[in-house]
Protein backbone atom coordinates (compact mmCIF):
# COMPACT_ATOMS: atom_id res chain seq x y z
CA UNK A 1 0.00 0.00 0.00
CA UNK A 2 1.84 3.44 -0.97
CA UNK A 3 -0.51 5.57 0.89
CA UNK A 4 1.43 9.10 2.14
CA UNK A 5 0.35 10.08 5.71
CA UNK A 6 0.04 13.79 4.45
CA UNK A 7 -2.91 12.82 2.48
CA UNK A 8 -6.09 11.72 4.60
CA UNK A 9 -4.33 14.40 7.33
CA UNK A 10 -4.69 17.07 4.64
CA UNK A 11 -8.09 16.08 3.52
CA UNK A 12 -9.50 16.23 6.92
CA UNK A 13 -8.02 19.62 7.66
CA UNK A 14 -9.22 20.82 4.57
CA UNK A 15 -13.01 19.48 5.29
CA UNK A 16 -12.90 20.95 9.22
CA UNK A 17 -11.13 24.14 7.70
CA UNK A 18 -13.92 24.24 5.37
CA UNK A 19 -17.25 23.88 7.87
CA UNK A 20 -15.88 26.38 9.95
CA UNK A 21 -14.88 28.66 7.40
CA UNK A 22 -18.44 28.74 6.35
CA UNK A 23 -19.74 28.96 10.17
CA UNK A 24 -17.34 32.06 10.58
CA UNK A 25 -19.12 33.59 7.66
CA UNK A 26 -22.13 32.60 8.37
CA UNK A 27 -22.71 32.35 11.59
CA UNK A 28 -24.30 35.06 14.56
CA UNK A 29 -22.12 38.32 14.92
CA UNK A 30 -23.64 38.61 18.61
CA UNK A 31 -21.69 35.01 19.50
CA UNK A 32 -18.09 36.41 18.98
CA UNK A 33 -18.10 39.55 21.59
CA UNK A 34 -16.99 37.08 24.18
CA UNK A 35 -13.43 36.96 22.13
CA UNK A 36 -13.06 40.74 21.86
CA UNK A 37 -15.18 40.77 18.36
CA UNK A 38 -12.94 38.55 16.74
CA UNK A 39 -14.11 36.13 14.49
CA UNK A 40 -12.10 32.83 15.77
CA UNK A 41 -14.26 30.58 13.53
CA UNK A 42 -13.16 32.42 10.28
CA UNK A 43 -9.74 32.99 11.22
CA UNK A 44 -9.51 29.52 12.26
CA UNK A 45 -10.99 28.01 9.74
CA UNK A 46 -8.88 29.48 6.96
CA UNK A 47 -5.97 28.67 8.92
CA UNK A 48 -6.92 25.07 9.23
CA UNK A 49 -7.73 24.84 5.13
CA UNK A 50 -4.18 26.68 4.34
CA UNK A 51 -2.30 23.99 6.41
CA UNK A 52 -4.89 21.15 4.75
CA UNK A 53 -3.82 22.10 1.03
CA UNK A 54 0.00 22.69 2.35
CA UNK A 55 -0.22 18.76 3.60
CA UNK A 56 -2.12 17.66 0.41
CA UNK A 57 0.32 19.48 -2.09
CA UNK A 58 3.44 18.03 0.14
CA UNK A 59 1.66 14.34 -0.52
CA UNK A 60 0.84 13.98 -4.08
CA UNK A 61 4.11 16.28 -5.05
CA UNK A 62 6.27 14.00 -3.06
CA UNK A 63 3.99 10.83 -4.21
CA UNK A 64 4.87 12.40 -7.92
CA UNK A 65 8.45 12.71 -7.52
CA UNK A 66 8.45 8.27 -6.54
CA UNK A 67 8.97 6.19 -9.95
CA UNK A 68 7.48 3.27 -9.75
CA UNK A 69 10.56 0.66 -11.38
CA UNK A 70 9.11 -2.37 -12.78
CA UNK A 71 10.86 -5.75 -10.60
CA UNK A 72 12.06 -8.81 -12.35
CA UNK A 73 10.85 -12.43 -11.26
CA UNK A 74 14.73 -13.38 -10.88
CA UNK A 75 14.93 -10.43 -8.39
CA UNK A 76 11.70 -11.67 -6.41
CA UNK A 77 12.69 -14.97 -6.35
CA UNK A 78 16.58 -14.17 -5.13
CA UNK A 79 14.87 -12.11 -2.34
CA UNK A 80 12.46 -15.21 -1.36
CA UNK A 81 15.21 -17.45 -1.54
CA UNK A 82 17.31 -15.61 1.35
CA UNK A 83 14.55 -16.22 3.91
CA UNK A 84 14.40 -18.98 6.12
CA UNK A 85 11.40 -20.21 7.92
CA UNK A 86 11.55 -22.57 11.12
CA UNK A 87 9.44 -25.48 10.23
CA UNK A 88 5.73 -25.81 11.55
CA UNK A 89 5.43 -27.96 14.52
CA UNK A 90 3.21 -30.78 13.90
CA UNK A 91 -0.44 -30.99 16.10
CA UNK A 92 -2.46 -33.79 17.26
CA UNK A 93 -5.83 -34.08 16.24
CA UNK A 94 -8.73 -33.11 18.57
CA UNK A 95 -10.41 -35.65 20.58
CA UNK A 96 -14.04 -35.49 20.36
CA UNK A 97 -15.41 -36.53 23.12
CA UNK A 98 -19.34 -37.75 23.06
C-alpha cells in the first residue's frame, strides 16, 4: 500500500477548515463579543484549510516525484530465496469426546 500520511491528514483539515470557514461567515455576529469581536471561527478556519492544502500538495508532489521501477521475477525470487522459515510444529488431532 503506498498511501502518504500527508494525504487523509490534509483532507480532513481541509473538510474541518472548510465547515468552519463557512460557520465564521455565516454564523451570529452577537456570538463572537466574548473573544473581543474577533471572528475565531473564520480565522480559524482558513488557517486550518491553508495547512490542509500545504499537507495535500506536500503528498501527491512528493507521491509524484516516486517512480514506480518495474521488478524482475529473478529479483523476487533471489529475495524469497534468502529467507528462512523454522518449520511448523506438527499438532495432534482433537479428541471429540461424546
Amino acid at each position: 500500500m503506498d498511501l502518504d500520511l500527508r494525504v487523509p491528514i490534509g483532507l480532513f483539515f481541509v473538510v474541518v477548515g472548510l465547515i468552519m470557514a463557512i460557520f465564521g461567515l455565516t454564523g451570529d455576529p452577537a456570538i463572537y463579543q466574548k473573544s473581543l469581536g474577533i471572528n475565531v471561527n473564520l480565522d480559524w478556519g482558513i488557517v486550518e484549510l491553508v495547512f490542509g492544502a500545504l499537507m495535500l500538495t506536500f503528498g501527491f508532489r512528493h507521491h509524484a516525484k516516486q517512480p514506480i521501477a518495474p521488478v524482475s521475477p529473478a529479483k523476487v525470487a533471489t529475495v524469497r530465496s534468502d529467507i528462512t522459515l523454522p518449520p511448523i510444529p506438527k499438532q495432534k488431532p482433537p479428541v471429540a469426546h461424546g
